[in-house]
N, C-alpha and C. Protein backbone atom coordinates (compact mmCIF):
# COMPACT_ATOMS: atom_id res chain seq x y z
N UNK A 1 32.21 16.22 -75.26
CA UNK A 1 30.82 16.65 -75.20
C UNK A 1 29.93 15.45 -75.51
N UNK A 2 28.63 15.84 -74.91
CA UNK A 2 27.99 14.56 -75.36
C UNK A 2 26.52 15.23 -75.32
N UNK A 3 25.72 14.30 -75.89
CA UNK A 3 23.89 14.35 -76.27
C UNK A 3 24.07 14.57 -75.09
N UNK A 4 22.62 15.78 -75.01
CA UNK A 4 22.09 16.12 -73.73
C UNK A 4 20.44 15.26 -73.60
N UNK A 5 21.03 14.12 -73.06
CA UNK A 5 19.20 13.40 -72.68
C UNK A 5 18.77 13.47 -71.63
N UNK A 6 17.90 13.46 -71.21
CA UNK A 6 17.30 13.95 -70.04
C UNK A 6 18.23 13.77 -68.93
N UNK A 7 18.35 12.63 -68.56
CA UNK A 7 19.25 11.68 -67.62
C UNK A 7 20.74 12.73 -67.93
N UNK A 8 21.16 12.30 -68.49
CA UNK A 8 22.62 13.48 -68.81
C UNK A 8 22.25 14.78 -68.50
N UNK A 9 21.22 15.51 -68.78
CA UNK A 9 20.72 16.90 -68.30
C UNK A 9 20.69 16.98 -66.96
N UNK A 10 19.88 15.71 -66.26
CA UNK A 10 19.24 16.42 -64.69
C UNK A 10 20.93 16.13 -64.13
N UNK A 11 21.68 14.88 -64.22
CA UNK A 11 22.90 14.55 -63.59
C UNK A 11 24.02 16.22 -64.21
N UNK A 12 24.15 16.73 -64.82
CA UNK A 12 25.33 17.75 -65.05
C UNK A 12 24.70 18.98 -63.90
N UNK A 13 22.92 19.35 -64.02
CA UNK A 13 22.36 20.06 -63.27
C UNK A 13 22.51 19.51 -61.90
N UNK A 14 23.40 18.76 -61.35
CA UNK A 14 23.16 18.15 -59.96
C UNK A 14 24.71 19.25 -59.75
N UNK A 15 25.73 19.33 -60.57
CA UNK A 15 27.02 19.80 -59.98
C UNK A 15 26.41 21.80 -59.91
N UNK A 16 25.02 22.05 -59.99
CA UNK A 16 24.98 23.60 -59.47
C UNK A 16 24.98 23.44 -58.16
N UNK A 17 25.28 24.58 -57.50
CA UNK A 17 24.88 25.09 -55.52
C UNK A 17 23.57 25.51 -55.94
N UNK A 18 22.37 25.28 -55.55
CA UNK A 18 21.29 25.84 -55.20
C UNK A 18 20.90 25.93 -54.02
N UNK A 19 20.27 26.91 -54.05
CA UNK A 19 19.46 27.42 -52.21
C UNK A 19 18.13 26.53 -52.61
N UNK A 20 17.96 26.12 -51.62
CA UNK A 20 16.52 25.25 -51.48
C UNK A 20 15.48 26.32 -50.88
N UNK A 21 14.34 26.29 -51.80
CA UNK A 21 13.28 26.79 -51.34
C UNK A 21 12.12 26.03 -51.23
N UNK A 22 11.21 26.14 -50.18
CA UNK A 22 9.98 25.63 -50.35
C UNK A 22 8.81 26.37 -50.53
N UNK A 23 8.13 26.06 -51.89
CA UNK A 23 6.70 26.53 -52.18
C UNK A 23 5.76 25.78 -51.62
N UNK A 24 4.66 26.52 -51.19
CA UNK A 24 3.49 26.06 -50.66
C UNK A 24 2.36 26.81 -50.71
N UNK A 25 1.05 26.02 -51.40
CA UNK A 25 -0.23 26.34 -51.90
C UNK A 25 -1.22 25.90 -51.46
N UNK A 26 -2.37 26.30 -51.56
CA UNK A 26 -3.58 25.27 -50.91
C UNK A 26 -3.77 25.46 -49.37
N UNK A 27 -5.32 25.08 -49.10
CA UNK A 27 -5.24 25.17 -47.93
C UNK A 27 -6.42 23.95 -47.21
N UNK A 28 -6.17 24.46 -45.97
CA UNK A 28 -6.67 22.96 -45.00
C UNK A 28 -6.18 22.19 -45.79
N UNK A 29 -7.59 20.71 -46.02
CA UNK A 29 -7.39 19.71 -46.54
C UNK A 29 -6.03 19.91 -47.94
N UNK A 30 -6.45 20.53 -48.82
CA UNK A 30 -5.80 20.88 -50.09
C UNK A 30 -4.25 21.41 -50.00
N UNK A 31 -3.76 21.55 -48.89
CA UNK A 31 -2.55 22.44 -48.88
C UNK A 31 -1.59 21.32 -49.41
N UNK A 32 -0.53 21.64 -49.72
CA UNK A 32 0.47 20.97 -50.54
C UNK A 32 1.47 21.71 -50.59
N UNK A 33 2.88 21.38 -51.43
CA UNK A 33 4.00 21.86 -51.76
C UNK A 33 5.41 21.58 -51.99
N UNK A 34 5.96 21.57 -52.18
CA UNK A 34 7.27 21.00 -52.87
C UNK A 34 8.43 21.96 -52.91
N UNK A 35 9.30 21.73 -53.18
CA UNK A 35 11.09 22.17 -53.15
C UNK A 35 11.51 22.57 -54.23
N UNK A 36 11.75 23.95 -54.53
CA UNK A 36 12.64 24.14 -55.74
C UNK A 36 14.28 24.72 -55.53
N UNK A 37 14.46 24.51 -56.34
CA UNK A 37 16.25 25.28 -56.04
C UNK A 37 16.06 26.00 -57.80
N UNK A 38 15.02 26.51 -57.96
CA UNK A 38 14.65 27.27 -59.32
C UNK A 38 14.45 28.60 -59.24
N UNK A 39 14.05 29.09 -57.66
CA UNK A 39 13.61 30.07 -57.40
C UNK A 39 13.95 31.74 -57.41
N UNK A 40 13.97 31.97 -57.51
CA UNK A 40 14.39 33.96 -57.77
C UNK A 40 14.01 34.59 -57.88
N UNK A 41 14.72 36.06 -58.05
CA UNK A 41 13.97 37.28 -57.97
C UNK A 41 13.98 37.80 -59.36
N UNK A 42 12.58 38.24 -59.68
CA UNK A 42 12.77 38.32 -60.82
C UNK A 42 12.89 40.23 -61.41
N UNK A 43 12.17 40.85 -60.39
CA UNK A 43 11.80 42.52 -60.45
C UNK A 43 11.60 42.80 -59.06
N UNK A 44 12.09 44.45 -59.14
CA UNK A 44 12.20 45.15 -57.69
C UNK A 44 10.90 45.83 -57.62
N UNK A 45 10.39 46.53 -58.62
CA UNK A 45 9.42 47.26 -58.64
C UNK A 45 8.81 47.24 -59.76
N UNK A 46 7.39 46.37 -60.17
CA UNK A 46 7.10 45.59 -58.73
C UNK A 46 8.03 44.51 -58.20
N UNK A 47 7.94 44.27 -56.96
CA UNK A 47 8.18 42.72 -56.64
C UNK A 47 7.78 41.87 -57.14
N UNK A 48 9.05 40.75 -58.02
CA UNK A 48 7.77 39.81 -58.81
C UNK A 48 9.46 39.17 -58.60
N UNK A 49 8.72 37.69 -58.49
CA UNK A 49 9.61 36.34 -58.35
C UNK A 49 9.07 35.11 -58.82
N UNK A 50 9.99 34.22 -59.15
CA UNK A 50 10.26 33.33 -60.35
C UNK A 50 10.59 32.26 -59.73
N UNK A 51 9.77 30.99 -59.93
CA UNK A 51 9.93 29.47 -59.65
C UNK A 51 9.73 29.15 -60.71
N UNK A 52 10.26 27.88 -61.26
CA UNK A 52 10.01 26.66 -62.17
C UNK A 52 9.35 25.52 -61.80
N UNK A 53 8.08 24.51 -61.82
CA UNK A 53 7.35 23.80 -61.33
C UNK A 53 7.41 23.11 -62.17
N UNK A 54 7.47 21.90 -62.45
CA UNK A 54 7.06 20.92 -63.17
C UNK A 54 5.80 20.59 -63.22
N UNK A 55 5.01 20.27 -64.31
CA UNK A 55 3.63 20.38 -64.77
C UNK A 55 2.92 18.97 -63.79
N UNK A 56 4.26 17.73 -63.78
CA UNK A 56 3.47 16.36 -63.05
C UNK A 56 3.50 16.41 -61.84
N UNK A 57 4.24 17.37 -61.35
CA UNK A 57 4.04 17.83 -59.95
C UNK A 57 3.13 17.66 -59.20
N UNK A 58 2.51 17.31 -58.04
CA UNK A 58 0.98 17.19 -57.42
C UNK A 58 0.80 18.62 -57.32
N UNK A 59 1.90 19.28 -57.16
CA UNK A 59 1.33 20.75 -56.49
C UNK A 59 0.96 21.93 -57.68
N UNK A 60 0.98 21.62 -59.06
CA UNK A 60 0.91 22.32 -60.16
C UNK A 60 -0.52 22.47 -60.11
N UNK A 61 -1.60 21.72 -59.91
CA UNK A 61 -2.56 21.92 -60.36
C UNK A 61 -3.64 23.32 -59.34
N UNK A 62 -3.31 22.20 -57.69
CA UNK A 62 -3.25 23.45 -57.00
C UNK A 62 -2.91 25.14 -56.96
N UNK A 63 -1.68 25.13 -57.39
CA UNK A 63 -1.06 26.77 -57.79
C UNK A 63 -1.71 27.35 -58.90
N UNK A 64 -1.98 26.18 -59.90
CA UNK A 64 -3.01 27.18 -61.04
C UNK A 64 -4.82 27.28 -60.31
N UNK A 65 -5.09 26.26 -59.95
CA UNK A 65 -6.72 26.57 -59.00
C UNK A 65 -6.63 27.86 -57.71
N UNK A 66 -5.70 27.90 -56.90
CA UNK A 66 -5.56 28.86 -56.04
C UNK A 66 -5.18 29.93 -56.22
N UNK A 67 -4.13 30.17 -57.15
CA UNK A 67 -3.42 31.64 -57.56
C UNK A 67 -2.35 32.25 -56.57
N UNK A 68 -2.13 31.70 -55.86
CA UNK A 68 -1.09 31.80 -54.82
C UNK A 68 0.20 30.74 -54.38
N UNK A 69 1.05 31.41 -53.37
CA UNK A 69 1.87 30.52 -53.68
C UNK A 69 2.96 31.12 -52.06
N UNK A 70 3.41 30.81 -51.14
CA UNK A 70 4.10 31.07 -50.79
C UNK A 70 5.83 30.63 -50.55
N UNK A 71 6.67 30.92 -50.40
CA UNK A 71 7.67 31.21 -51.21
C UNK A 71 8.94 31.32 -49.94
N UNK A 72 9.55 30.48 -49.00
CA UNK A 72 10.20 29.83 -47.86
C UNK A 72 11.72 29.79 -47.98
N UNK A 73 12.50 30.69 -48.10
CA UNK A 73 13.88 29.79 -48.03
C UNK A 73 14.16 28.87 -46.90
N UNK A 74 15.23 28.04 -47.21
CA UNK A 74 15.27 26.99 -45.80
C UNK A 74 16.41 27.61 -45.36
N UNK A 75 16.50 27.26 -44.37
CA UNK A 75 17.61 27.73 -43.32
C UNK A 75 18.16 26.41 -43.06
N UNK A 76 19.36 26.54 -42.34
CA UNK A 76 20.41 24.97 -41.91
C UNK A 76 19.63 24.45 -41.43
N UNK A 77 18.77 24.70 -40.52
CA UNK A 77 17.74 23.88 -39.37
C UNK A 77 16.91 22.98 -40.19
N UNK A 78 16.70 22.98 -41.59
CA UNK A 78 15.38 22.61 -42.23
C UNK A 78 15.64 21.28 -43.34
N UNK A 79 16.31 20.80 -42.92
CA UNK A 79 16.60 19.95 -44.19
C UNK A 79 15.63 18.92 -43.61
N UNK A 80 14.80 18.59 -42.53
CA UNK A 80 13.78 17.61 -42.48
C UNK A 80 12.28 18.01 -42.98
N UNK A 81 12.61 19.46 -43.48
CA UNK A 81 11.23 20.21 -44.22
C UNK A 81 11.61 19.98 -45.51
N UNK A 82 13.19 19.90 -46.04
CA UNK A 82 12.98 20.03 -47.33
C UNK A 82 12.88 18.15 -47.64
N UNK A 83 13.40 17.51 -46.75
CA UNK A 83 12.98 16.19 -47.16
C UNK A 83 11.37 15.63 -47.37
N UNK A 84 10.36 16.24 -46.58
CA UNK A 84 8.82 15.72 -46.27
C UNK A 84 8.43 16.51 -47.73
N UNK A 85 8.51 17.60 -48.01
CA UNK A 85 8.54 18.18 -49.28
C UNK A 85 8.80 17.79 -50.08
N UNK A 86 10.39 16.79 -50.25
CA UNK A 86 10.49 16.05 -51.40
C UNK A 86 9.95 15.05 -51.40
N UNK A 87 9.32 14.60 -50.61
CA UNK A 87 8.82 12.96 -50.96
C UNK A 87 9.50 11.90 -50.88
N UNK A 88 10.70 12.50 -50.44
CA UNK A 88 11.58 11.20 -50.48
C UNK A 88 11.65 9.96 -49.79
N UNK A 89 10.27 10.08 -48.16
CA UNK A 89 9.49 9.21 -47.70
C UNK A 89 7.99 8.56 -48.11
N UNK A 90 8.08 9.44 -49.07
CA UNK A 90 6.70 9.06 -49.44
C UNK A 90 5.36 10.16 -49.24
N UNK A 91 5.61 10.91 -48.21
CA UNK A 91 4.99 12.39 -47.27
C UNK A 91 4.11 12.84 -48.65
N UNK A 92 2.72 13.17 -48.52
CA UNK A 92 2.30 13.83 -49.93
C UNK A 92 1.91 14.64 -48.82
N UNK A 93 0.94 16.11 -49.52
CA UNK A 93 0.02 16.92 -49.33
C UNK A 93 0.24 17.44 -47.98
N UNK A 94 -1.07 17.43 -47.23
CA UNK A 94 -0.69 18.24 -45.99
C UNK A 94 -0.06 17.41 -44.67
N UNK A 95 0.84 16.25 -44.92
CA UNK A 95 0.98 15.61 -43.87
C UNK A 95 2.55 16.08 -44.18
N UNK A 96 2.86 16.58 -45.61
CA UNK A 96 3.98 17.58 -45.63
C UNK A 96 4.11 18.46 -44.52
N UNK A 97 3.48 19.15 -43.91
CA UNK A 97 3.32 20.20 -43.06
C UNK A 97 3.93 19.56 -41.50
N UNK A 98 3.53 18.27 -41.43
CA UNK A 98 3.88 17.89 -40.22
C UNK A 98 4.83 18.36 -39.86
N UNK A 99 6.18 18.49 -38.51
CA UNK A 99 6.70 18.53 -37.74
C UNK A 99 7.81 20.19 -38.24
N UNK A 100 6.71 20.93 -38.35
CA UNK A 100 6.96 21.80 -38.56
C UNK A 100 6.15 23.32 -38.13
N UNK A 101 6.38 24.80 -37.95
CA UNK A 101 5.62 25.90 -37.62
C UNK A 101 5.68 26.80 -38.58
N UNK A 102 4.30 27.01 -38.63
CA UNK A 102 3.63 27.50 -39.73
C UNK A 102 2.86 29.04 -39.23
N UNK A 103 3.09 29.60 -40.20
CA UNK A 103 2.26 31.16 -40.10
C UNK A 103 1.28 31.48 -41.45
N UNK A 104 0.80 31.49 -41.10
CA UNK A 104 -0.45 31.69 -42.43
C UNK A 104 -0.68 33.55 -42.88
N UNK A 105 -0.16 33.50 -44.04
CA UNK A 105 -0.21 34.82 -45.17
C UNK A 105 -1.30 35.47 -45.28
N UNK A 106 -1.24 36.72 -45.67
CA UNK A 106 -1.90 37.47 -46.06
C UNK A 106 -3.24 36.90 -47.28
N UNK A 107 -2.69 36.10 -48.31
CA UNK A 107 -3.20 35.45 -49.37
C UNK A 107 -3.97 33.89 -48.58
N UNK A 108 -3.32 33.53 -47.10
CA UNK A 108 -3.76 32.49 -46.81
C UNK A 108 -2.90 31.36 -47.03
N UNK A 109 -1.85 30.97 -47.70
CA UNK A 109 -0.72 30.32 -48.11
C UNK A 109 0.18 30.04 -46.31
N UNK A 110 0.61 29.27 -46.55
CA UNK A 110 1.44 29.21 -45.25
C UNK A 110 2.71 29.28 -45.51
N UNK A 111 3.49 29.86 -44.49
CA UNK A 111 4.58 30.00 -44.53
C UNK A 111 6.05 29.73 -43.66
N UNK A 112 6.75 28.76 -43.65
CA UNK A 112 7.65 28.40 -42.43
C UNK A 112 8.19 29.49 -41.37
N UNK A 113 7.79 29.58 -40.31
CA UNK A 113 8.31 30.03 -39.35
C UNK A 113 9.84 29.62 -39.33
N UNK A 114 10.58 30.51 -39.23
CA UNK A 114 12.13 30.10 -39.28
C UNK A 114 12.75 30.26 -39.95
N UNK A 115 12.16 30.41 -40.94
CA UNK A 115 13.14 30.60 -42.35
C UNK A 115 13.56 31.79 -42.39
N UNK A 116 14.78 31.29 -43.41
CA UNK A 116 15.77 33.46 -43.79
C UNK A 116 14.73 34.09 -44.37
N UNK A 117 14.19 34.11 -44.95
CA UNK A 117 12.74 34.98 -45.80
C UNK A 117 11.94 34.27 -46.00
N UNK A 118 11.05 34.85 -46.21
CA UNK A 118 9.34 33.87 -46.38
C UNK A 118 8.82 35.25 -47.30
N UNK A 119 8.31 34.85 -48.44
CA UNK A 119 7.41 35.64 -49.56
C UNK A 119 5.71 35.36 -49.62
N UNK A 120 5.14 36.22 -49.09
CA UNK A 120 3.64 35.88 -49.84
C UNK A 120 3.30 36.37 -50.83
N UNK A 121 2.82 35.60 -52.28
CA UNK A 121 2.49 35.83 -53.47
C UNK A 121 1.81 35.49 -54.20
N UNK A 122 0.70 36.30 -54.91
CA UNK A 122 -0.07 35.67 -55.73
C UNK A 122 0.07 35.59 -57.40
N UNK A 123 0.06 35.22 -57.66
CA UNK A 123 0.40 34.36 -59.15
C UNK A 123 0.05 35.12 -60.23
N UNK A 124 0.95 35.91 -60.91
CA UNK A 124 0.44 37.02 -61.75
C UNK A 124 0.28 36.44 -63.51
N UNK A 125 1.36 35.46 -63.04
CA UNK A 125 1.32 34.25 -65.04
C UNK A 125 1.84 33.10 -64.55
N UNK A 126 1.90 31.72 -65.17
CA UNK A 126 2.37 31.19 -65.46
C UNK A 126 2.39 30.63 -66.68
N UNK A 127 3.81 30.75 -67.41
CA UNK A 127 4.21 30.52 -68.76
C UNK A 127 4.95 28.68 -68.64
N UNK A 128 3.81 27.97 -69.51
CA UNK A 128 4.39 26.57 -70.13
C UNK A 128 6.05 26.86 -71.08
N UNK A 129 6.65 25.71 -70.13
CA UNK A 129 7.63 25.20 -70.94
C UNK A 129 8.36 23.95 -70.95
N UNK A 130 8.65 22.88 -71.94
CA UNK A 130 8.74 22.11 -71.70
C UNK A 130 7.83 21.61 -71.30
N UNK A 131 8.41 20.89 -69.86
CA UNK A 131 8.14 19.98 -68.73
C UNK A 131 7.31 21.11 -67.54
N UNK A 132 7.76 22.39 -67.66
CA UNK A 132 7.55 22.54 -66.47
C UNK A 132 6.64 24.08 -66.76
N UNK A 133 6.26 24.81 -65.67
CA UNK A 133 5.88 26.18 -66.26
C UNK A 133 6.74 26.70 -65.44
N UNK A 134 7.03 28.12 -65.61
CA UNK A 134 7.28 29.22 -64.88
C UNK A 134 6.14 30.19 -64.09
N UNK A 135 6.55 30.30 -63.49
CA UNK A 135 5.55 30.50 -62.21
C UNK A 135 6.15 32.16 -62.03
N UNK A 136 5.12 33.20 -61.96
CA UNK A 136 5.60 34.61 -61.97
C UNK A 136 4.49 35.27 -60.76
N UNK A 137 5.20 35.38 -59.60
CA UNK A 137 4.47 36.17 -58.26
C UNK A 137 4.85 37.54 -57.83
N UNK A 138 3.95 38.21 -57.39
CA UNK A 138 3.81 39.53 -56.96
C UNK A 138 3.93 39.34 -55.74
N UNK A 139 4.57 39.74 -55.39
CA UNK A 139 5.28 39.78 -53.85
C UNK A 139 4.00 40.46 -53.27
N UNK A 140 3.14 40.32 -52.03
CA UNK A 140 2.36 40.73 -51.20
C UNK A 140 2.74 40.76 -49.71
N UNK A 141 3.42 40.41 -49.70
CA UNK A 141 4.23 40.17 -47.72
C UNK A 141 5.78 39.85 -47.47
N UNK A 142 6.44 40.57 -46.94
CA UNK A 142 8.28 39.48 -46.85
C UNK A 142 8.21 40.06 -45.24
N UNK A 143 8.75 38.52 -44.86
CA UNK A 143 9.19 38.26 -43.58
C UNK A 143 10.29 37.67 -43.60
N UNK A 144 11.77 38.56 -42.73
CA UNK A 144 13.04 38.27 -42.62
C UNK A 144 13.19 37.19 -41.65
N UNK A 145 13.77 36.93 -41.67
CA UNK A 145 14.99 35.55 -39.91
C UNK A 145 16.16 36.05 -40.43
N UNK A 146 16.95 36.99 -40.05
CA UNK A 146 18.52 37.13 -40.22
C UNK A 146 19.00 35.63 -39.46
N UNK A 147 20.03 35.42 -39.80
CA UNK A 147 21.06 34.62 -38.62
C UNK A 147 20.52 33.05 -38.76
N UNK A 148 19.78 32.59 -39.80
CA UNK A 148 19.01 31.16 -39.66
C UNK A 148 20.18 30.24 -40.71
N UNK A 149 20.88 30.95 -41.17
CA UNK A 149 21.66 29.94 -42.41
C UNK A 149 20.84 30.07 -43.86
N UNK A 150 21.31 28.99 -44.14
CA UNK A 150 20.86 28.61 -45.41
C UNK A 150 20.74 26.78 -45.89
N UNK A 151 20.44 26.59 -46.28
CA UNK A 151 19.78 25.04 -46.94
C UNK A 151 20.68 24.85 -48.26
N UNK A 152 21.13 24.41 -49.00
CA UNK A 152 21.80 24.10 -50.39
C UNK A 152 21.40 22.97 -50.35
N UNK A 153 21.03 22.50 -51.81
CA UNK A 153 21.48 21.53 -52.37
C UNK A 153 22.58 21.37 -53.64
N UNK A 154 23.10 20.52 -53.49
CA UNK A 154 24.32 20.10 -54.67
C UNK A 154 25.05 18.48 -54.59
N UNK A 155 25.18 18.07 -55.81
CA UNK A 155 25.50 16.83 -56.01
C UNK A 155 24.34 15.82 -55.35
N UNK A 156 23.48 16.37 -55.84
CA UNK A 156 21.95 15.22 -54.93
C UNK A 156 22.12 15.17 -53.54
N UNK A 157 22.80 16.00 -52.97
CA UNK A 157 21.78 16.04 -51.44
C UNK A 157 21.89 17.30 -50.78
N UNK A 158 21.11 17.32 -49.72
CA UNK A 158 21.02 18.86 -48.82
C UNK A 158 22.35 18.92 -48.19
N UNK A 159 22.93 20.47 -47.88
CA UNK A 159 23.68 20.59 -47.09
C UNK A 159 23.88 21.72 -46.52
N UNK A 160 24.10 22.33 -44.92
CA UNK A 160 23.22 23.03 -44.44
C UNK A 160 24.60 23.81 -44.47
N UNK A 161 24.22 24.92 -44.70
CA UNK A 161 25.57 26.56 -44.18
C UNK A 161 25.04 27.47 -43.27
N UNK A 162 25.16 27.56 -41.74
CA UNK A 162 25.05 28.42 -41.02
C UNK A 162 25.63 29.14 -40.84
N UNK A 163 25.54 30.24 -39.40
CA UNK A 163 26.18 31.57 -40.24
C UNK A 163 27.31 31.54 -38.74
């Protein structure tokens, strides 16, 4: 066993399977959003679901000014959405959006066309912790894609499972 320091924390958290999701807030100019593999369900009735955001996030400040949030699983097809999302080119804000189709929510939030589910939700709490808050949404819209796969990440990179 050993001290859990940050660095030792995020590297042991790299050996989970997570489903990659993408959140996205803001709109026109302001839209933004980022990748969690934090995401879940948190209640059936109501519908209420659960992301973890990190506070230095660009997209934190947005989700607390807007109150919304929409809520994307990726499908196999998407790992060039979950890359522009991560930043891992550099991609901020709405040029995230590029090479991609978009349907715009009930709340106004956009949402990937394509994906296994897409959630529209508006932001009922978010509770500080740590580093990051928890993010608590009321489900307002679900749109299915049976048959699209799924997105994972594990051991630091994407890897796609179709069906």
């Amino acid at each position: 066993m050993s001290e859990p320091t940050p660095k030792h924390f995020r590297d042991a958290m790299r050996a989970f399977v997570g489903n990659c999701s993408l959140i996205t807030t803001g709109q026109a100019e302001a839209a933004t959003g980022l990748i969690v593999t934090s995401a879940i369900s948190l209640s059936a009735e109501p519908p209420l679901l659960l992301a973890c955001v990190n506070r230095n996030s660009s997209s934190w400040p947005v989700l607390k000014e807007t109150g919304s949030f929409g809520w994307s699983s990726l499908g196999a097809a998407h790992q060039g959405v979950a890359e522009r999302f991560s930043g891992f080119n550099g991609t901020k804000g709405l040029a995230r959006y590029d090479g991609a189709e978009w349907e715009t929510a009930v709340t106004g939030v956009r949402l990937l066309k394509g994906a296994p589910t897409a959630f529209d939700c508006s932001i009922e709490e978010m509770i500080d912790r740590g580093t990051h808050s928890i993010l608590i949404g009321r489900v307002q819209a679900i749109r299915t894609n049976p048959g699209a796969g799924a997105l994972i990440y594990w051991n630091g990179g994407y890897r796609s499972l179709a069906e």
